[in-house]
PDB file of N, CA and C in Angstrom:
ATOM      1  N   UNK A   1     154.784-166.352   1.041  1.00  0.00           N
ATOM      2  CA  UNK A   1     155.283-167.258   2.052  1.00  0.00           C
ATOM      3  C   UNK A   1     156.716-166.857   2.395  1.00  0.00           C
ATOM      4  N   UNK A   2     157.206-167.248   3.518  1.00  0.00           N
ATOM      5  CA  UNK A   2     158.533-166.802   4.256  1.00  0.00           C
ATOM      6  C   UNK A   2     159.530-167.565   3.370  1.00  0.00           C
ATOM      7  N   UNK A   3     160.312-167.222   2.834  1.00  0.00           N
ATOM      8  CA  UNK A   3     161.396-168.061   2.038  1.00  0.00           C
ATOM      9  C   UNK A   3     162.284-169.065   2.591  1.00  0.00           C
ATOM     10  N   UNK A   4     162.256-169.038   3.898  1.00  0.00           N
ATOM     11  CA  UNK A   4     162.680-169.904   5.292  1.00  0.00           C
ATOM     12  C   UNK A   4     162.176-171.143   5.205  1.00  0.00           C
ATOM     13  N   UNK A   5     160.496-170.908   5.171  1.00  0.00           N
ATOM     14  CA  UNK A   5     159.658-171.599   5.126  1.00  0.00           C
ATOM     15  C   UNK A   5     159.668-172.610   3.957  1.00  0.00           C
ATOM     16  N   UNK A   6     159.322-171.441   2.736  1.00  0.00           N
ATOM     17  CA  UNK A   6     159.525-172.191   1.956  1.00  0.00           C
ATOM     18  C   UNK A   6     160.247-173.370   1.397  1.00  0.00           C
ATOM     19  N   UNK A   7     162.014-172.786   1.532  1.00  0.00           N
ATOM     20  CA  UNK A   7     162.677-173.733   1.551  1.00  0.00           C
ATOM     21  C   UNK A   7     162.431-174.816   2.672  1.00  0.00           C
ATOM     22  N   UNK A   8     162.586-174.999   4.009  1.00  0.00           N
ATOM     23  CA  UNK A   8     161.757-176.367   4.753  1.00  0.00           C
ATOM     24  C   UNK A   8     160.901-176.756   4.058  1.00  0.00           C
ATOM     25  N   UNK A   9     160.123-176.556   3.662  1.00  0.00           N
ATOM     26  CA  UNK A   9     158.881-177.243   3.002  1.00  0.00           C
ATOM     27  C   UNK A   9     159.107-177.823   1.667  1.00  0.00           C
ATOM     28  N   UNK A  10     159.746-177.449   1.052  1.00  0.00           N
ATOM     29  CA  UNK A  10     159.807-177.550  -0.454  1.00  0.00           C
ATOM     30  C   UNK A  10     159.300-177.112  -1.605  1.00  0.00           C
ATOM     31  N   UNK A  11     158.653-175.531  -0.988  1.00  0.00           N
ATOM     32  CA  UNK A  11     158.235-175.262  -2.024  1.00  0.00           C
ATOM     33  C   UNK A  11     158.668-174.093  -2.728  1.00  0.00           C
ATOM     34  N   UNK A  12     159.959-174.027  -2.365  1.00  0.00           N
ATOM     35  CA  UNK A  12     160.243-172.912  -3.258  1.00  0.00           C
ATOM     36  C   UNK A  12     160.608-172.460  -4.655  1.00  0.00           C
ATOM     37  N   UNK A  13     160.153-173.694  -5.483  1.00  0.00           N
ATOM     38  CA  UNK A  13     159.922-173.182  -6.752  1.00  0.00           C
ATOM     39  C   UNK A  13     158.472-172.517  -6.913  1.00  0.00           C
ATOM     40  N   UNK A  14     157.227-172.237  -5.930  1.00  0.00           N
ATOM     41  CA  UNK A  14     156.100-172.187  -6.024  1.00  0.00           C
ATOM     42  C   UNK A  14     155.962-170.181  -5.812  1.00  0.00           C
ATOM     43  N   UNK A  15     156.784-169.998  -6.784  1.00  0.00           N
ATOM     44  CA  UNK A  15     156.743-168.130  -6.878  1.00  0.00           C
ATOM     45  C   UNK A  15     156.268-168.068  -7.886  1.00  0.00           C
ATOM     46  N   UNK A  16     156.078-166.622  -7.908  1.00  0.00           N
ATOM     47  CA  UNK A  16     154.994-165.744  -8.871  1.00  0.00           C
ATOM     48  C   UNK A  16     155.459-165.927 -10.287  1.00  0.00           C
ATOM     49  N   UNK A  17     156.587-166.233 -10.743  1.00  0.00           N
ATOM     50  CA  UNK A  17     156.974-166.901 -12.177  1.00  0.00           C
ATOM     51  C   UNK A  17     156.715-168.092 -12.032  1.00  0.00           C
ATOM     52  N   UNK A  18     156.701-169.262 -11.155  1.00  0.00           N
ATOM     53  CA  UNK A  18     156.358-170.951 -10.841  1.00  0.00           C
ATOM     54  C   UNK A  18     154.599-170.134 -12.013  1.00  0.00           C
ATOM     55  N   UNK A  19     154.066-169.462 -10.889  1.00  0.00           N
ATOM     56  CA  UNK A  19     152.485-169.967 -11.111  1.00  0.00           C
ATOM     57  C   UNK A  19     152.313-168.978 -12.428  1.00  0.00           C
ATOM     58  N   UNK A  20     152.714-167.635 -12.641  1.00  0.00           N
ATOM     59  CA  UNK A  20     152.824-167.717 -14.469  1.00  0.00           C
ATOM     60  C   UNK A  20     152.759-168.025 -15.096  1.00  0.00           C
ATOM     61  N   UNK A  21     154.004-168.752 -15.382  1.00  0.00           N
ATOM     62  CA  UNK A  21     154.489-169.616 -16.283  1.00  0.00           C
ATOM     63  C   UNK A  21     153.473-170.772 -16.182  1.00  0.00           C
ATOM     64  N   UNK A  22     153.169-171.523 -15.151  1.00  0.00           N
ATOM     65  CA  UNK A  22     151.569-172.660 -15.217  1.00  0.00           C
ATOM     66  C   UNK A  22     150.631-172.017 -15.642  1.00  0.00           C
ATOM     67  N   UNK A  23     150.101-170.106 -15.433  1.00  0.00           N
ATOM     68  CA  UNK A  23     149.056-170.056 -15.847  1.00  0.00           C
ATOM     69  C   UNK A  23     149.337-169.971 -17.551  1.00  0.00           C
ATOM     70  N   UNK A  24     149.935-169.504 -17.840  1.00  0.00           N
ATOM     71  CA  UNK A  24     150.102-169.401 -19.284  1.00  0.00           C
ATOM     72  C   UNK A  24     149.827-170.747 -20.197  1.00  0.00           C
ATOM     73  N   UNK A  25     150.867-171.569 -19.637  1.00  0.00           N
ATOM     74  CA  UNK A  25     150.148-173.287 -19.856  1.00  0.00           C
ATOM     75  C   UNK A  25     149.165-173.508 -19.670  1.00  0.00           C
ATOM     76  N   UNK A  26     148.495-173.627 -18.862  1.00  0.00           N
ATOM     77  CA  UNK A  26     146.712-173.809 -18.702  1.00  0.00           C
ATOM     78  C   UNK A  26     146.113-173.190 -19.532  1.00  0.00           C
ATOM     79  N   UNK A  27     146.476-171.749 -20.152  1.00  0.00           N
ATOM     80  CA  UNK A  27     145.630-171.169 -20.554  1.00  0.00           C
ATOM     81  C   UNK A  27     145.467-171.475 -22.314  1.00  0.00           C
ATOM     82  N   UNK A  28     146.873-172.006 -22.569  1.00  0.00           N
ATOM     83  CA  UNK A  28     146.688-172.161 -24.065  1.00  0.00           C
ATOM     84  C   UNK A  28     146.140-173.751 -24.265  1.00  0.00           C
ATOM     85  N   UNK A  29     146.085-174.696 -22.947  1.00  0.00           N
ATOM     86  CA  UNK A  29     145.293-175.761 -23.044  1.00  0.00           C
ATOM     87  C   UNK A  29     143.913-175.346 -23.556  1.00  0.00           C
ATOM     88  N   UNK A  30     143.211-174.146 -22.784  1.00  0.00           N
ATOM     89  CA  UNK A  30     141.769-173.961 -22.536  1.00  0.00           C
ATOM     90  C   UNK A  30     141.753-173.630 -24.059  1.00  0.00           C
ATOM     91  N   UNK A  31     142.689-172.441 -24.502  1.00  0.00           N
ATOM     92  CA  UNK A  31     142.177-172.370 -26.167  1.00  0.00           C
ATOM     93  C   UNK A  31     142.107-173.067 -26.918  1.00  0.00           C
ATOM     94  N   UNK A  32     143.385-173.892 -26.808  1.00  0.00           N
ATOM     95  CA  UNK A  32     142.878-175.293 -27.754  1.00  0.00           C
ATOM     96  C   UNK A  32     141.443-175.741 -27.751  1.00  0.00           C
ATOM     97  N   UNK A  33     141.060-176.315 -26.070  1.00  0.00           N
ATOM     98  CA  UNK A  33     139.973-177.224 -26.363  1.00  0.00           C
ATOM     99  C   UNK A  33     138.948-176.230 -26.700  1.00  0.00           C
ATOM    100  N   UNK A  34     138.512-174.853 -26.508  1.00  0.00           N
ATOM    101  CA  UNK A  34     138.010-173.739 -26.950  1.00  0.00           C
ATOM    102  C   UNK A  34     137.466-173.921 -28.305  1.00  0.00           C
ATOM    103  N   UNK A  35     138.971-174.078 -29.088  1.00  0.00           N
ATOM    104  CA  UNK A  35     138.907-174.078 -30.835  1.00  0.00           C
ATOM    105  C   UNK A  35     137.916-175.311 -31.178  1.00  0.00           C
ATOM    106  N   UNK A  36     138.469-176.364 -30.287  1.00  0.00           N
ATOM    107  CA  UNK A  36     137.939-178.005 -30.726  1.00  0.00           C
ATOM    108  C   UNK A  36     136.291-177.566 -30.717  1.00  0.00           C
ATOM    109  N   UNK A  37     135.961-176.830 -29.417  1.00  0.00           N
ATOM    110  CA  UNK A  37     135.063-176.621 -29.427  1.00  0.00           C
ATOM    111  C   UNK A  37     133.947-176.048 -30.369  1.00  0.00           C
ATOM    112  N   UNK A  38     134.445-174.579 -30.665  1.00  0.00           N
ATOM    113  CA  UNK A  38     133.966-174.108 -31.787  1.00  0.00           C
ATOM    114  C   UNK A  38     134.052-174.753 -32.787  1.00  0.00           C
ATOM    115  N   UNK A  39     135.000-175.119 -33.474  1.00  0.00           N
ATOM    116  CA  UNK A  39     135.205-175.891 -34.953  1.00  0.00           C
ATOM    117  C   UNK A  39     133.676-177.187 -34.683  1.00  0.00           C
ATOM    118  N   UNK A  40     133.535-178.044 -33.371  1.00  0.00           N
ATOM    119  CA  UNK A  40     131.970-178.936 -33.322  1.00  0.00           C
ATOM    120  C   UNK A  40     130.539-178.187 -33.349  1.00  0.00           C
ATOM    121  N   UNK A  41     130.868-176.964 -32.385  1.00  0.00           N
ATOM    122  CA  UNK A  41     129.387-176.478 -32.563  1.00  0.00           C
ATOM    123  C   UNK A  41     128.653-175.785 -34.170  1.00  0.00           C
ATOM    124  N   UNK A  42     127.610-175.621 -33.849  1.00  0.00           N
ATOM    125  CA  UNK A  42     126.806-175.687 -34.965  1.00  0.00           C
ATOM    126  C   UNK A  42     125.418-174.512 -34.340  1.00  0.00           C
ATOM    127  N   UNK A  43     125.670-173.712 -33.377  1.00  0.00           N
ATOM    128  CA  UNK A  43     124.416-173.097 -32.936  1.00  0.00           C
ATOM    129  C   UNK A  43     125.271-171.622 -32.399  1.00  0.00           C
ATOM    130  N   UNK A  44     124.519-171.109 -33.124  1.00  0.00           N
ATOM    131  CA  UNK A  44     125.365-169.541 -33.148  1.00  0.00           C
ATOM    132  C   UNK A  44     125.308-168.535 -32.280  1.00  0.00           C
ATOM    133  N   UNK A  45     124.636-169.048 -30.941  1.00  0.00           N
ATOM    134  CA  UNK A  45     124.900-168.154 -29.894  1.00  0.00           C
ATOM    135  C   UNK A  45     125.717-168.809 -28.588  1.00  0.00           C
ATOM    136  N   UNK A  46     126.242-170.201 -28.605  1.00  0.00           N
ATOM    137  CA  UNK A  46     126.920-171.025 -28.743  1.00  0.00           C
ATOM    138  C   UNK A  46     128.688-170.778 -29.292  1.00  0.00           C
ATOM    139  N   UNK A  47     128.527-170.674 -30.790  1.00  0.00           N
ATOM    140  CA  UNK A  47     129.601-170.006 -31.136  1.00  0.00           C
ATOM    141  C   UNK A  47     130.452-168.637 -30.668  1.00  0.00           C
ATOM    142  N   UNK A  48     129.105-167.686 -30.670  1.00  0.00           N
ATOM    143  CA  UNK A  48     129.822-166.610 -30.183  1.00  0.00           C
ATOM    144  C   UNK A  48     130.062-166.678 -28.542  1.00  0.00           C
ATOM    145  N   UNK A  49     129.450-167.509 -27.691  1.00  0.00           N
ATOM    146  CA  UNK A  49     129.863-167.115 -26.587  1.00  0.00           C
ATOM    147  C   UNK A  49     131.796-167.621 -26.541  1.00  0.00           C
ATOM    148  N   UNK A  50     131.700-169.010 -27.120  1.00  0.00           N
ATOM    149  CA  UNK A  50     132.994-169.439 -27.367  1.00  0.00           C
ATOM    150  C   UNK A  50     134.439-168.451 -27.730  1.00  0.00           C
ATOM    151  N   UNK A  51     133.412-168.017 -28.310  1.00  0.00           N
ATOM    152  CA  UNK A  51     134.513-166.185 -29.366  1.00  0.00           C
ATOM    153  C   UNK A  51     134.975-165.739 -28.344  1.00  0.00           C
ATOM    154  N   UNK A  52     133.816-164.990 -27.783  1.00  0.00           N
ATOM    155  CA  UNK A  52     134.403-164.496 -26.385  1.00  0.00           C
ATOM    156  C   UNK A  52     135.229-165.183 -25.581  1.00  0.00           C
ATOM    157  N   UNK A  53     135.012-166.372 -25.000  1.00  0.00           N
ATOM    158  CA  UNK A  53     136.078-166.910 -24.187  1.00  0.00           C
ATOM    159  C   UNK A  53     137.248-167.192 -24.744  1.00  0.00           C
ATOM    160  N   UNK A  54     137.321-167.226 -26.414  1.00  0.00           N
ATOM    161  CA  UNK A  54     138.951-167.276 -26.568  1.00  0.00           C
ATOM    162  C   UNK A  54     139.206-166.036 -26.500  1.00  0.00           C
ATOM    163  N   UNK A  55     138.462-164.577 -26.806  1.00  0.00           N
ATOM    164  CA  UNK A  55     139.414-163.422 -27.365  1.00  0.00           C
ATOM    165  C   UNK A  55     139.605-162.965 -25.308  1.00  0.00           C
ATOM    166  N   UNK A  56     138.750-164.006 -24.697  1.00  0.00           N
ATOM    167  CA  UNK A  56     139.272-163.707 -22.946  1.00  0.00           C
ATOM    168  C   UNK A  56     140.829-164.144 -22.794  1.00  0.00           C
ATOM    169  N   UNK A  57     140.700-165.460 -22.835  1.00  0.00           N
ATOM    170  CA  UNK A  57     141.854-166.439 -22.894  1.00  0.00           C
ATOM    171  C   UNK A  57     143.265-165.555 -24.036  1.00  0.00           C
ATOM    172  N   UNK A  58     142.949-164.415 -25.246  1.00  0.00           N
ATOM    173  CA  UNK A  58     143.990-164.293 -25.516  1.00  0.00           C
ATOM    174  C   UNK A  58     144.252-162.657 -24.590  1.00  0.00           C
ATOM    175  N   UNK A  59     144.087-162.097 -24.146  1.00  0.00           N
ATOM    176  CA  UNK A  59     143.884-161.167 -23.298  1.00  0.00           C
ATOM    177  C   UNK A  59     144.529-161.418 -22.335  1.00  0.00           C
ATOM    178  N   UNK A  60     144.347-162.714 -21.664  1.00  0.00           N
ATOM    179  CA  UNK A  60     145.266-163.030 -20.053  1.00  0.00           C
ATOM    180  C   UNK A  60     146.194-163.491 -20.784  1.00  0.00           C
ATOM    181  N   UNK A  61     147.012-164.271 -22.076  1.00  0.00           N
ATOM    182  CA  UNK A  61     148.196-164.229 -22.537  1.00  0.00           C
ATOM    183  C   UNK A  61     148.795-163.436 -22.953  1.00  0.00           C
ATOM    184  N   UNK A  62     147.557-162.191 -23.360  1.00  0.00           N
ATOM    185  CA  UNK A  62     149.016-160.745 -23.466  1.00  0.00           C
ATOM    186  C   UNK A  62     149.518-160.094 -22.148  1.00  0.00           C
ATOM    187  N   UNK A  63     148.236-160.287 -20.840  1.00  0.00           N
ATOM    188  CA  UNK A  63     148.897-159.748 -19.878  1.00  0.00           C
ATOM    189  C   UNK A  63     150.130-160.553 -19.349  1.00  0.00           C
ATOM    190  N   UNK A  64     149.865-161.889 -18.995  1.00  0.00           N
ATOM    191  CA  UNK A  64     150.972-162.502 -18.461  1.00  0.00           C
ATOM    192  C   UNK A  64     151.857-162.470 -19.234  1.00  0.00           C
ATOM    193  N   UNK A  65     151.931-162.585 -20.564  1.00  0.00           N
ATOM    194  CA  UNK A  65     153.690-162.776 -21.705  1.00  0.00           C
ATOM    195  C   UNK A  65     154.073-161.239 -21.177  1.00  0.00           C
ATOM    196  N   UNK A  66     153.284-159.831 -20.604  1.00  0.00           N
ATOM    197  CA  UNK A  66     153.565-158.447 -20.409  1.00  0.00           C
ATOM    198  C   UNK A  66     154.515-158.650 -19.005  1.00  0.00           C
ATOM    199  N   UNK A  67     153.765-159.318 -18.520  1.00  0.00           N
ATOM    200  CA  UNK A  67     154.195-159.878 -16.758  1.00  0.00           C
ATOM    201  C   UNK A  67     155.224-160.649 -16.875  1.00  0.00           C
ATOM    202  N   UNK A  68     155.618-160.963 -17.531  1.00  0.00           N
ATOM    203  CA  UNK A  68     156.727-162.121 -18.035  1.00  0.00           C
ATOM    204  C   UNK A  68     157.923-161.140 -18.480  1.00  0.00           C
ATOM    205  N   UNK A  69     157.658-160.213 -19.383  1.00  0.00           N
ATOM    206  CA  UNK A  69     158.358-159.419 -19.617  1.00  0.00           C
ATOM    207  C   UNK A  69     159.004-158.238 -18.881  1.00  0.00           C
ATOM    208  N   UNK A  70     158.065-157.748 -18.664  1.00  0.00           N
ATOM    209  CA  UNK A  70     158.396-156.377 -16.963  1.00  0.00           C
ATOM    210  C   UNK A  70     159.417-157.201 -15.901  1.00  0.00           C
ATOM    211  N   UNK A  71     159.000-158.244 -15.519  1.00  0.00           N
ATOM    212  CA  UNK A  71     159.816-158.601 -14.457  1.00  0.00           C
ATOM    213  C   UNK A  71     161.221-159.815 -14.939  1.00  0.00           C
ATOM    214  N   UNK A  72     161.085-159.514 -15.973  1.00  0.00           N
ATOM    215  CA  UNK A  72     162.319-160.087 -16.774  1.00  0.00           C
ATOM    216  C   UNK A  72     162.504-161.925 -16.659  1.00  0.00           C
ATOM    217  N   UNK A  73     161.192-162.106 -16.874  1.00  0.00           N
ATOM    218  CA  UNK A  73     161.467-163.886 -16.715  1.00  0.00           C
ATOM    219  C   UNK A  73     161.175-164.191 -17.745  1.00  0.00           C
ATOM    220  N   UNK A  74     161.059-163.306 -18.764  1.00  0.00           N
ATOM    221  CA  UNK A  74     161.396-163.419 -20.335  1.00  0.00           C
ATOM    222  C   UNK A  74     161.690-162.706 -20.989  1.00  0.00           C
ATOM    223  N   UNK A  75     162.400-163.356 -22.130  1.00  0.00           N
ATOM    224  CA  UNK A  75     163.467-162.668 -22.550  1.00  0.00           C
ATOM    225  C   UNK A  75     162.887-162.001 -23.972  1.00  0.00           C
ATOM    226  N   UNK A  76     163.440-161.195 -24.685  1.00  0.00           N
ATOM    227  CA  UNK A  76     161.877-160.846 -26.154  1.00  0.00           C
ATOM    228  C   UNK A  76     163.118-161.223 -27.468  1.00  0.00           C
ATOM    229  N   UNK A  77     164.208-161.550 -27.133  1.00  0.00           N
ATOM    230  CA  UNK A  77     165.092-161.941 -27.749  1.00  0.00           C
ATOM    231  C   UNK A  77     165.052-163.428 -27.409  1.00  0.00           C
ATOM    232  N   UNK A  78     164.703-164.115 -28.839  1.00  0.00           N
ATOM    233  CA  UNK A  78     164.300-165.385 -29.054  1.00  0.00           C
ATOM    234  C   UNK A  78     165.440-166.602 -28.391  1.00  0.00           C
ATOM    235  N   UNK A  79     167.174-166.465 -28.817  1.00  0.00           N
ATOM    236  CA  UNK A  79     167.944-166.768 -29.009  1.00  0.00           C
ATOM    237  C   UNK A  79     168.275-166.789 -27.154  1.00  0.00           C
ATOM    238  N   UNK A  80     168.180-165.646 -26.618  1.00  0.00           N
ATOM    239  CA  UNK A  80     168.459-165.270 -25.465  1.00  0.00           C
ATOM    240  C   UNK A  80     167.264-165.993 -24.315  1.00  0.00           C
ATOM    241  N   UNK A  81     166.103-165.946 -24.774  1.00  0.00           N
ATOM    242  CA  UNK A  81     165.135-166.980 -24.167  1.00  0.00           C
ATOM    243  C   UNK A  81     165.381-168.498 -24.234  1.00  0.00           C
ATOM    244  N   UNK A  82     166.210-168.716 -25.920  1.00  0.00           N
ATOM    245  CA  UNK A  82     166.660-170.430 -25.614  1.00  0.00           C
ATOM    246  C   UNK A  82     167.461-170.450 -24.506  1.00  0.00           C
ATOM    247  N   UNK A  83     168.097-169.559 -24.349  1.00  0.00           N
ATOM    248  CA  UNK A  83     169.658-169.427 -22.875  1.00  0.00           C
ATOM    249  C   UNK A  83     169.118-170.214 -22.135  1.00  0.00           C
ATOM    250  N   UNK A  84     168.464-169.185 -21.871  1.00  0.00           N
ATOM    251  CA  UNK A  84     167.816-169.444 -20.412  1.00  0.00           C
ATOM    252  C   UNK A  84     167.012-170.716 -20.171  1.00  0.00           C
ATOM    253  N   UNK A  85     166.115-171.011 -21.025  1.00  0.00           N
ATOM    254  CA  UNK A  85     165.424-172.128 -20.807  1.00  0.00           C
ATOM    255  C   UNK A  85     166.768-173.645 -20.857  1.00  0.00           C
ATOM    256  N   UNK A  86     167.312-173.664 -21.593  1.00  0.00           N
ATOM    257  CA  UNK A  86     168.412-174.663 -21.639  1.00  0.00           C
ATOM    258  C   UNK A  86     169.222-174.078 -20.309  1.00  0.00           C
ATOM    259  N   UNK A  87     169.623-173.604 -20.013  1.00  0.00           N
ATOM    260  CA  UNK A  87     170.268-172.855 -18.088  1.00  0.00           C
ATOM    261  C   UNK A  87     169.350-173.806 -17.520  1.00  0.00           C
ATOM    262  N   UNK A  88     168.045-173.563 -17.420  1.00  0.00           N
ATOM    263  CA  UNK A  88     166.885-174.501 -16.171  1.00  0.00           C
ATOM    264  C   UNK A  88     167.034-175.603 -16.559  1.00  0.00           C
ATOM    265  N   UNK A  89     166.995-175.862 -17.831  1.00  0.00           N
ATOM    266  CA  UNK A  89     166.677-177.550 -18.044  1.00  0.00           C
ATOM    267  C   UNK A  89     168.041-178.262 -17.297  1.00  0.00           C
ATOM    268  N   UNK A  90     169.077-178.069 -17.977  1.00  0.00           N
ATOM    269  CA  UNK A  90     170.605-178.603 -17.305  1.00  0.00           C
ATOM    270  C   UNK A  90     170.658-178.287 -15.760  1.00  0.00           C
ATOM    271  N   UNK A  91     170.010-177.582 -15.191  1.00  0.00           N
ATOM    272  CA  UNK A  91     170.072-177.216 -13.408  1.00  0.00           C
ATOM    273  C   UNK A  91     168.926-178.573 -13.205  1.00  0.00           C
ATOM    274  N   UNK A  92     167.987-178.344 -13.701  1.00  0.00           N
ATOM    275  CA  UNK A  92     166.460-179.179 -13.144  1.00  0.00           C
ATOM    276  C   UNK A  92     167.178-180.480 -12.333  1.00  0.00           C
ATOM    277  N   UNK A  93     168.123-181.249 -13.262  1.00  0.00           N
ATOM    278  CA  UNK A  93     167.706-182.737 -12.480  1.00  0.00           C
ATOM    279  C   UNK A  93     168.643-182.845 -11.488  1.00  0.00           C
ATOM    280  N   UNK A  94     169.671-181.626 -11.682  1.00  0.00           N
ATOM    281  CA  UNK A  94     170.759-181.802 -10.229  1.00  0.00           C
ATOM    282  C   UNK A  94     170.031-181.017  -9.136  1.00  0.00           C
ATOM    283  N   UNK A  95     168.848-180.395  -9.453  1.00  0.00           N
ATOM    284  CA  UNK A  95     167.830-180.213  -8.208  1.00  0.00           C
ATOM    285  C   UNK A  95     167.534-180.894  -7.858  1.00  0.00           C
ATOM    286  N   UNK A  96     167.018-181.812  -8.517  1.00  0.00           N
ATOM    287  CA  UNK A  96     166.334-183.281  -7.809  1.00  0.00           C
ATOM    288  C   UNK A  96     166.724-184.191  -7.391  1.00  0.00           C
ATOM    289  N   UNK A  97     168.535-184.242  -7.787  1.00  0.00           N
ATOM    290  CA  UNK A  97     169.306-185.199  -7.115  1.00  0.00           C
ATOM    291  C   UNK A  97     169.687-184.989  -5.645  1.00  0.00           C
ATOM    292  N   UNK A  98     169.641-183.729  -5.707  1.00  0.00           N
ATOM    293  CA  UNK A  98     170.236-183.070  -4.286  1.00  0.00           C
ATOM    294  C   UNK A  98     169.205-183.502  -2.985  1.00  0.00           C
ATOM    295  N   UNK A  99     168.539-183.441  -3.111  1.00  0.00           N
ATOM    296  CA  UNK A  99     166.617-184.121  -2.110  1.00  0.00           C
ATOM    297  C   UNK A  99     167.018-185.337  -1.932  1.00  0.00           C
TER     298      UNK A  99
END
C-alpha cells in the first residue's frame, strides 16, 4: 500500500513486521492447542497427523524468527531485543494519544 495512503487511513502499522510478528503469535497459539490436542487423543493415526502439524507449525517459526532476523526486526542479542521492545512499549500510548 502507498504510505500516503496508509498514513490517511490508519494503517500504517499494518507492514510486513505488523503481520510477522502476528503471524508468529498465531502460530505458537496453534501449537499450543496442537499439544492440548495430542496429549487428548488416543488413536494413532490421529496422533501422527497432529506430529506433523506441529513439526509444520515449528518450521514457519524458524522461517519467520529467520525473517525477523535478516531484516533486522530482531535482535539475537537478548538484552538488545529487551531495548527495543521497551523503545515500542514507551512510544505505543503517545501513539494513541496523538489520534
Amino acid at each position: 500500500m502507498n504510505p500516503v495512503v496508509e498514513s490517511l487511513l490508519g494503517f500504517k502499522a499494518f507492514n510486513d513486521q505488523f503481520i510477522a510478528e502476528d503471524l508468529l503469535q498465531d502460530n505458537r497459539q496453534r501449537m499450543g492447542l496442537l499439544l492440548d490436542c495430542l496429549k487428548a487423543s488416543t488413536e494413532e493415526n490421529l496422533m501422527n497427523e497432529i506430529i506433523l502439524q506441529i513439526k509444520l507449525s515449528i518450521q514457519l517459526e524458524q522461517h519467520l524468527l529467520q525473517l525477523g532476523l535478516i531484516k533486522d526486526w530482531l535482535a539475537q542479542d537478548t538484552w538488545e531485543q529487551l531495548g527495543r521492545d521497551l523503545k515500542w512499549a514507551y512510544k505505543a500510548p503517545r501513539m494513541i494519544q496523538k489520534k
